[in-house]
C-alpha atoms as a PDB file:
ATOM      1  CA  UNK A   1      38.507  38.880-236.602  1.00  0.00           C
ATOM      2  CA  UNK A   2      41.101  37.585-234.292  1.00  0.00           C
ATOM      3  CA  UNK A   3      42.562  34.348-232.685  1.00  0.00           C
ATOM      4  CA  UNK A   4      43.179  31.186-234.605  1.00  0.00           C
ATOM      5  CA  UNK A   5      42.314  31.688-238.307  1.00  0.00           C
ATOM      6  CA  UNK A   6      41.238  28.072-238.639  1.00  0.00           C
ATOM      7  CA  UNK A   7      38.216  28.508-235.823  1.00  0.00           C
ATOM      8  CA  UNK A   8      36.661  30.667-238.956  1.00  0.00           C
ATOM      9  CA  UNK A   9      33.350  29.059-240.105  1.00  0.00           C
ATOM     10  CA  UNK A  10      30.440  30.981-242.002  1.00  0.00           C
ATOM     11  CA  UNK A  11      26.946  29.574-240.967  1.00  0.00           C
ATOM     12  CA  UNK A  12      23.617  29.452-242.270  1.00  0.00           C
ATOM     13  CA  UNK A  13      20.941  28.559-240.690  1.00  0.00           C
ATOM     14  CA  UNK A  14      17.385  26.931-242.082  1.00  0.00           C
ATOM     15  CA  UNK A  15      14.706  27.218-240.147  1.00  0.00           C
ATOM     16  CA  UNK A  16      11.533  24.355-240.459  1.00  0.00           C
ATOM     17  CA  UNK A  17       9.067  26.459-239.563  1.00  0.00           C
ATOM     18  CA  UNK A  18       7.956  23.254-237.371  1.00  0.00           C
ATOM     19  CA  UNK A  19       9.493  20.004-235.848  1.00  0.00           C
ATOM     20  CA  UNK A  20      10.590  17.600-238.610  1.00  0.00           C
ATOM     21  CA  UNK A  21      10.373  14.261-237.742  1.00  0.00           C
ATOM     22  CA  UNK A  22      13.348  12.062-238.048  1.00  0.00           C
ATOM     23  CA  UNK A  23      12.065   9.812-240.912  1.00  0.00           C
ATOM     24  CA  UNK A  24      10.919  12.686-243.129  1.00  0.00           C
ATOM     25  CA  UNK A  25      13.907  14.523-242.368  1.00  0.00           C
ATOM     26  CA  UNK A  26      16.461  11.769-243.392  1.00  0.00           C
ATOM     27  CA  UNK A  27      15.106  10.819-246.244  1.00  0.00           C
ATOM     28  CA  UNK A  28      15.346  14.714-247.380  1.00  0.00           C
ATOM     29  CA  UNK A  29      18.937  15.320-246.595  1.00  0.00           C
ATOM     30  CA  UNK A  30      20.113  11.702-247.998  1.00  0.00           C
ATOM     31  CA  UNK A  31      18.303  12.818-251.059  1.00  0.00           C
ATOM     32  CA  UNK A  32      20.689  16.038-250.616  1.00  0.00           C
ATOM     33  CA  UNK A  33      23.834  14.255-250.666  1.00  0.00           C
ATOM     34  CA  UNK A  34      24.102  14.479-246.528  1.00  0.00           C
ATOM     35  CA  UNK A  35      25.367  11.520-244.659  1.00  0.00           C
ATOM     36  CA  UNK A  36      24.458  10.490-241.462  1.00  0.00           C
ATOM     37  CA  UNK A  37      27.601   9.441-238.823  1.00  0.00           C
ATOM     38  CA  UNK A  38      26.138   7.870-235.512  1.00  0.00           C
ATOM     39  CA  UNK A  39      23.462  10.799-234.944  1.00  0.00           C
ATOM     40  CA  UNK A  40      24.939  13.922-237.060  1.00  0.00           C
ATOM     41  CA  UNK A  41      24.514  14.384-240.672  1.00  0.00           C
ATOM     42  CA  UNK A  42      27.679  16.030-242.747  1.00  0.00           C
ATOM     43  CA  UNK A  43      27.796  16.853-246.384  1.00  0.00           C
ATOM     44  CA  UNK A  44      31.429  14.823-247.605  1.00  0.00           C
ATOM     45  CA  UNK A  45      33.646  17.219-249.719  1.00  0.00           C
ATOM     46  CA  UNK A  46      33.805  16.461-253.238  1.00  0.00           C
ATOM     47  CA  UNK A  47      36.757  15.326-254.798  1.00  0.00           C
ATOM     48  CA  UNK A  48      40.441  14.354-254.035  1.00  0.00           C
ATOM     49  CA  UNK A  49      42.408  16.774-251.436  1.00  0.00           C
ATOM     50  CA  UNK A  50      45.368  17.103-248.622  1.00  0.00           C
ATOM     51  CA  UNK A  51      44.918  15.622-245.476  1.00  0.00           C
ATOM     52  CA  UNK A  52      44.746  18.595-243.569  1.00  0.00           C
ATOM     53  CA  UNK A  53      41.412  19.631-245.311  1.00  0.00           C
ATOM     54  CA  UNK A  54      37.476  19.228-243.955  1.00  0.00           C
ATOM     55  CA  UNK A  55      36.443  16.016-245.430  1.00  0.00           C
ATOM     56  CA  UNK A  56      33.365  18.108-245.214  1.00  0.00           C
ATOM     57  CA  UNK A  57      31.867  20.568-247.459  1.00  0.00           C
ATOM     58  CA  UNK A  58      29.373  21.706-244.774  1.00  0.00           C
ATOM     59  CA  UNK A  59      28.933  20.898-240.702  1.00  0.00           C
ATOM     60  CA  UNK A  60      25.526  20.103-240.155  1.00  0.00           C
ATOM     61  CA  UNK A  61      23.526  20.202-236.917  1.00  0.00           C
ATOM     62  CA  UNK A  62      20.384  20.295-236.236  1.00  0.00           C
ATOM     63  CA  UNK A  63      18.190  22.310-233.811  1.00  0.00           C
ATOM     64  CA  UNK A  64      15.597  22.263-231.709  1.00  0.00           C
ATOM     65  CA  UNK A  65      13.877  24.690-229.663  1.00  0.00           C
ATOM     66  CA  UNK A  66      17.154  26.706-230.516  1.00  0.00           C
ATOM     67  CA  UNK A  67      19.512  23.551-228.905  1.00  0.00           C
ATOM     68  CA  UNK A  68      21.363  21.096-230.711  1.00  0.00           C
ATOM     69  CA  UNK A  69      19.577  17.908-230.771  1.00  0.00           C
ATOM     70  CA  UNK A  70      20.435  14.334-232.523  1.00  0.00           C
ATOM     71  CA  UNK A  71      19.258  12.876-235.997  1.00  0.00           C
ATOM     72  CA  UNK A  72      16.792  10.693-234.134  1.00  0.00           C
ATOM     73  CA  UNK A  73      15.622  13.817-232.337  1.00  0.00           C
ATOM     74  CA  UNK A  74      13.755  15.998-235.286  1.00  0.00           C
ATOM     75  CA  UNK A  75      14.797  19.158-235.752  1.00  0.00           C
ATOM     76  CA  UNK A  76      13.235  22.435-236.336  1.00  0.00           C
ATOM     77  CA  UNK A  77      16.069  24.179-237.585  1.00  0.00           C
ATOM     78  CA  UNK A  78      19.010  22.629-239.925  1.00  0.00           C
ATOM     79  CA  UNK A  79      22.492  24.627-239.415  1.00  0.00           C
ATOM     80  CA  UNK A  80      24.930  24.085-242.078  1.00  0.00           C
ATOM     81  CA  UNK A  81      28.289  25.470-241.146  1.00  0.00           C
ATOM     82  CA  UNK A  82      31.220  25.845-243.525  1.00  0.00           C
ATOM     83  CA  UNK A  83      34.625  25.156-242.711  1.00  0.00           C
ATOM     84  CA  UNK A  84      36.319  27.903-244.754  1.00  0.00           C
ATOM     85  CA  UNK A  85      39.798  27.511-243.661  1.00  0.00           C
ATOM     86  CA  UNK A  86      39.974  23.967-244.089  1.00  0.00           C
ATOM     87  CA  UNK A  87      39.258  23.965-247.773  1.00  0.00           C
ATOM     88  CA  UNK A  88      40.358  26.059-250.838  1.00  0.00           C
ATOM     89  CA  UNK A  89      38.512  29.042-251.850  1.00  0.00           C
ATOM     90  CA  UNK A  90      36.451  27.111-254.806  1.00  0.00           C
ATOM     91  CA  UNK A  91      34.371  24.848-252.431  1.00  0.00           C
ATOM     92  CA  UNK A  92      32.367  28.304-251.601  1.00  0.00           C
ATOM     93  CA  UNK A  93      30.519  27.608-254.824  1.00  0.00           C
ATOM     94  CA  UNK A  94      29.821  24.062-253.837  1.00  0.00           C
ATOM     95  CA  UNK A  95      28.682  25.056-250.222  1.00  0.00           C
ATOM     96  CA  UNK A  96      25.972  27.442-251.896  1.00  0.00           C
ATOM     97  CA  UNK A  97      24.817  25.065-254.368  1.00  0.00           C
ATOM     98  CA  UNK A  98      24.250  23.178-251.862  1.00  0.00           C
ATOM     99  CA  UNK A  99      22.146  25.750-249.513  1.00  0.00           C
ATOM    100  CA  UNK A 100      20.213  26.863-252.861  1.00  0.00           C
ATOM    101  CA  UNK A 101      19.231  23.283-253.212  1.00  0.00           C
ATOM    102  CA  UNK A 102      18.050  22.270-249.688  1.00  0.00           C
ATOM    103  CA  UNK A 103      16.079  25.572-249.675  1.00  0.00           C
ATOM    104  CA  UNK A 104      14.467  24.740-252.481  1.00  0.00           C
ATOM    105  CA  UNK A 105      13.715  21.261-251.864  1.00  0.00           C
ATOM    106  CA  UNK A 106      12.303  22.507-248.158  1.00  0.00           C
ATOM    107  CA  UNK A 107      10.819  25.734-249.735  1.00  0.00           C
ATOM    108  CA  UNK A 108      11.960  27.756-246.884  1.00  0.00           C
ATOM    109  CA  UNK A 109      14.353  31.212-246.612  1.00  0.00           C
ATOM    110  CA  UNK A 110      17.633  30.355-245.058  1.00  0.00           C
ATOM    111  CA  UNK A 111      19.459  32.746-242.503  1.00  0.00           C
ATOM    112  CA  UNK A 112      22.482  34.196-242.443  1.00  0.00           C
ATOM    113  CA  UNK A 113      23.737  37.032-240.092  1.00  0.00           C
ATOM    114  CA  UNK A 114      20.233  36.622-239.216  1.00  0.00           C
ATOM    115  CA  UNK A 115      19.111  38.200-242.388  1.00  0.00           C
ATOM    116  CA  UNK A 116      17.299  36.299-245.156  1.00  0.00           C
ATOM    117  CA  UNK A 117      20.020  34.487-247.098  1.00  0.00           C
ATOM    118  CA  UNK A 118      21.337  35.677-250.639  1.00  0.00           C
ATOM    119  CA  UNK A 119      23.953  33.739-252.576  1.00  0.00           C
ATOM    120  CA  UNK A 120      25.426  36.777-253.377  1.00  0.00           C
ATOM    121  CA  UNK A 121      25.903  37.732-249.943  1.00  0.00           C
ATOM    122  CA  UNK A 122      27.025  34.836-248.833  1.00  0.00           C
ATOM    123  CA  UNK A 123      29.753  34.768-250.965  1.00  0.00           C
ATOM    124  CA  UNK A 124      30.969  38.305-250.910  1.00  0.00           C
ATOM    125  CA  UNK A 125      30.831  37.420-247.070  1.00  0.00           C
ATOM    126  CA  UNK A 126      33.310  34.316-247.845  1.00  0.00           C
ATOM    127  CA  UNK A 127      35.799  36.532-249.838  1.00  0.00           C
ATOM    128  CA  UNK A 128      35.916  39.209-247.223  1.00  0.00           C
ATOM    129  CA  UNK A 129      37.066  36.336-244.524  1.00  0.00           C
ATOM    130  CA  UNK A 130      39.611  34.895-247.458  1.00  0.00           C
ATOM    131  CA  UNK A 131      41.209  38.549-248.081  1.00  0.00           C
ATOM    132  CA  UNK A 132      41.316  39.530-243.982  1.00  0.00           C
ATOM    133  CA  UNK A 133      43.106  35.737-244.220  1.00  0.00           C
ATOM    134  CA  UNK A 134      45.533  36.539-247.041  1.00  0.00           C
ATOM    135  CA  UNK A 135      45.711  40.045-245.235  1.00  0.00           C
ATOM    136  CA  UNK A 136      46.111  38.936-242.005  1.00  0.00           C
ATOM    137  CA  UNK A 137      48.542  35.588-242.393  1.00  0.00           C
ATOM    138  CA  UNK A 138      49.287  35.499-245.653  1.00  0.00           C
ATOM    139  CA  UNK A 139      47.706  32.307-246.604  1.00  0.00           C
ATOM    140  CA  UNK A 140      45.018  31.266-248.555  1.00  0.00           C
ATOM    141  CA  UNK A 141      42.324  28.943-247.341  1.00  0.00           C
ATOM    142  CA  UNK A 142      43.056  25.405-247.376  1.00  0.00           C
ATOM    143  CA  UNK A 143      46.822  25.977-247.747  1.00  0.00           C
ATOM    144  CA  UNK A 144      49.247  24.060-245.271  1.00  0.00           C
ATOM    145  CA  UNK A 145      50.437  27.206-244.102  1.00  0.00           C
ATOM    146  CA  UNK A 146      47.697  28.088-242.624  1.00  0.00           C
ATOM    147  CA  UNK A 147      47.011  24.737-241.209  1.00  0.00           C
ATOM    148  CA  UNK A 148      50.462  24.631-239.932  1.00  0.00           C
ATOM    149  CA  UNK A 149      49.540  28.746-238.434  1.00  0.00           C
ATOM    150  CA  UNK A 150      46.891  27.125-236.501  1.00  0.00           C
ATOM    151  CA  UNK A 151      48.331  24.294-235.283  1.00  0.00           C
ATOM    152  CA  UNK A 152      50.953  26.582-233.520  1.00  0.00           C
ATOM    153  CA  UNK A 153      48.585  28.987-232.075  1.00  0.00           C
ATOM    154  CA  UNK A 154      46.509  25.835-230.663  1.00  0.00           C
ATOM    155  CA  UNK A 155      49.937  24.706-229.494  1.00  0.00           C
ATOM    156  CA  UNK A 156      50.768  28.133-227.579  1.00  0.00           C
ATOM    157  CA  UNK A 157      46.902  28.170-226.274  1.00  0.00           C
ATOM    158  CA  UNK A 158      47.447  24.738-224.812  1.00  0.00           C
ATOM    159  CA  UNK A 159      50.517  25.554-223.050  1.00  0.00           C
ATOM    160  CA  UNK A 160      49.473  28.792-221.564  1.00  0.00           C
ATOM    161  CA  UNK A 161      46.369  27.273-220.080  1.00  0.00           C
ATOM    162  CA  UNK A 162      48.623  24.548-218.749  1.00  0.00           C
ATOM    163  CA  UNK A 163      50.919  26.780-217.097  1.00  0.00           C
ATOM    164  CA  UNK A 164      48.019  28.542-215.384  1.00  0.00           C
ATOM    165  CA  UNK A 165      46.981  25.685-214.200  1.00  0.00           C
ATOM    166  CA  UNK A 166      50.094  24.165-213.227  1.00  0.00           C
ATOM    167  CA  UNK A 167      49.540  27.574-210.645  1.00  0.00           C
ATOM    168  CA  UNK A 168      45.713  26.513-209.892  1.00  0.00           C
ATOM    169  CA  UNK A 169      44.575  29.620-211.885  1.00  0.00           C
ATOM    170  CA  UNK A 170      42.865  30.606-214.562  1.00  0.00           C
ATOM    171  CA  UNK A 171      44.567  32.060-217.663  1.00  0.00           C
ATOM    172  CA  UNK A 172      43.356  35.898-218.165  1.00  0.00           C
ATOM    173  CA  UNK A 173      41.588  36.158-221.673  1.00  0.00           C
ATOM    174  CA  UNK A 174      43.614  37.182-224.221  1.00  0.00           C
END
C-alpha cells in the first residue's frame, strides 16, 4: 500500500444476478437504511462524530453491465465501498452488519477480492489496512492526524502537477 492513506477504501461488491429495476430496487435499499442523494444511494454513518469523518458508513454505486449507472438506471450489481480512513476502527462492525443484511434480504453471495464474501474475512482484511496505517503513519483511522497526513500529501500532489504544467508537461508517476 502506498500514496495517500486516506484514498484507502475496502469494497464489496453484490452482484443481482439480473437487472433490478429502479422501483424494486429502492424500495429494498430504503428498507436497508440507504438514502438516495439526486441519483446515488449512501448508507449515513451512525451517530455523532468530527467533521473530518465520512458522513457515510458505506459508498454505494451501482452497476450495470460492469459500469456505473444512476438510481433511475437499475442496476445489476450494488457496490458498497467503505471509507476506512475516514472513520474510527468500530464502524467496521457496522459496515458488515450492514453487508450481512442486504445479502440476506437479496439472498445473494457478495464479493470481495473477487472471492465469495466472509465476515470474517472482511474484517481481518480491515485490521490488516488499520495496522499497515498505525505502521505506516502512525495514526489510527478516523484520527485528525491522519486527516491532516492526507491533506498535505493532496497538497504536495497538487503542486507538483501544477508545476509540471506550469512547463506544459506531464508530471512522471511517482
Amino acid at each position: 500500500m502506498q500514496g495517500n492513506p486516506m484514498e484507502l477504501t475496502v469494497t464489496v461488491d453484490l452482484p443481482l444476478g439480473q437487472v433490478m429495476p429502479a422501483g424494486p430496487l429502492n424500495r429494498l435499499l430504503r428498507g436497508q437504511g440507504f438514502v438516495l442523494h439526486y441519483d446515488v444511494y449512501a448508507v449515513p454513518r451512525p451517530g455523532d462524530a468530527p467533521p473530518w469523518h465520512s458522513g457515510n458508513l458505506a459508498n454505494v454505486y451501482l452497476l450495470r453491465g460492469g459500469a456505473e449507472s444512476d438510481a433511475q438506471d437499475g442496476a445489476d450489481t450494488i457496490r458498497l465501498v467503505y471509507p476506512l480512513p475516514w472513520l474510527f476502527s468500530d464502524h467496521v462492525d457496522a459496515f458488515a452488519d450492514l453487508v450481512d443484511g442486504l445479502s440476506t434480504a437479496l439472498d445473494r453471495t457478495p464479493l470481495f477480492d473477487g472471492a465469495p464474501y466472509t465476515r470474517a474475512g472482511f474484517i481481518a482484511a480491515c485490521d490488516d489496512h488499520v495496522t499497515w496505517l498505525l505502521t505506516e503513519w502512525g495514526e489510527e483511522p478516523g484520527s485528525a492526524g491522519l486527516h491532516e497526513i492526507g491533506e498535505n500529501i493532496r497538497k504536495q500532489d497538487y503542486a507538483r502537477r501544477s508545476m509540471w504544467a506550469a512547463h506544459g508537461r506531464e508530471p512522471p508517476e511517482s
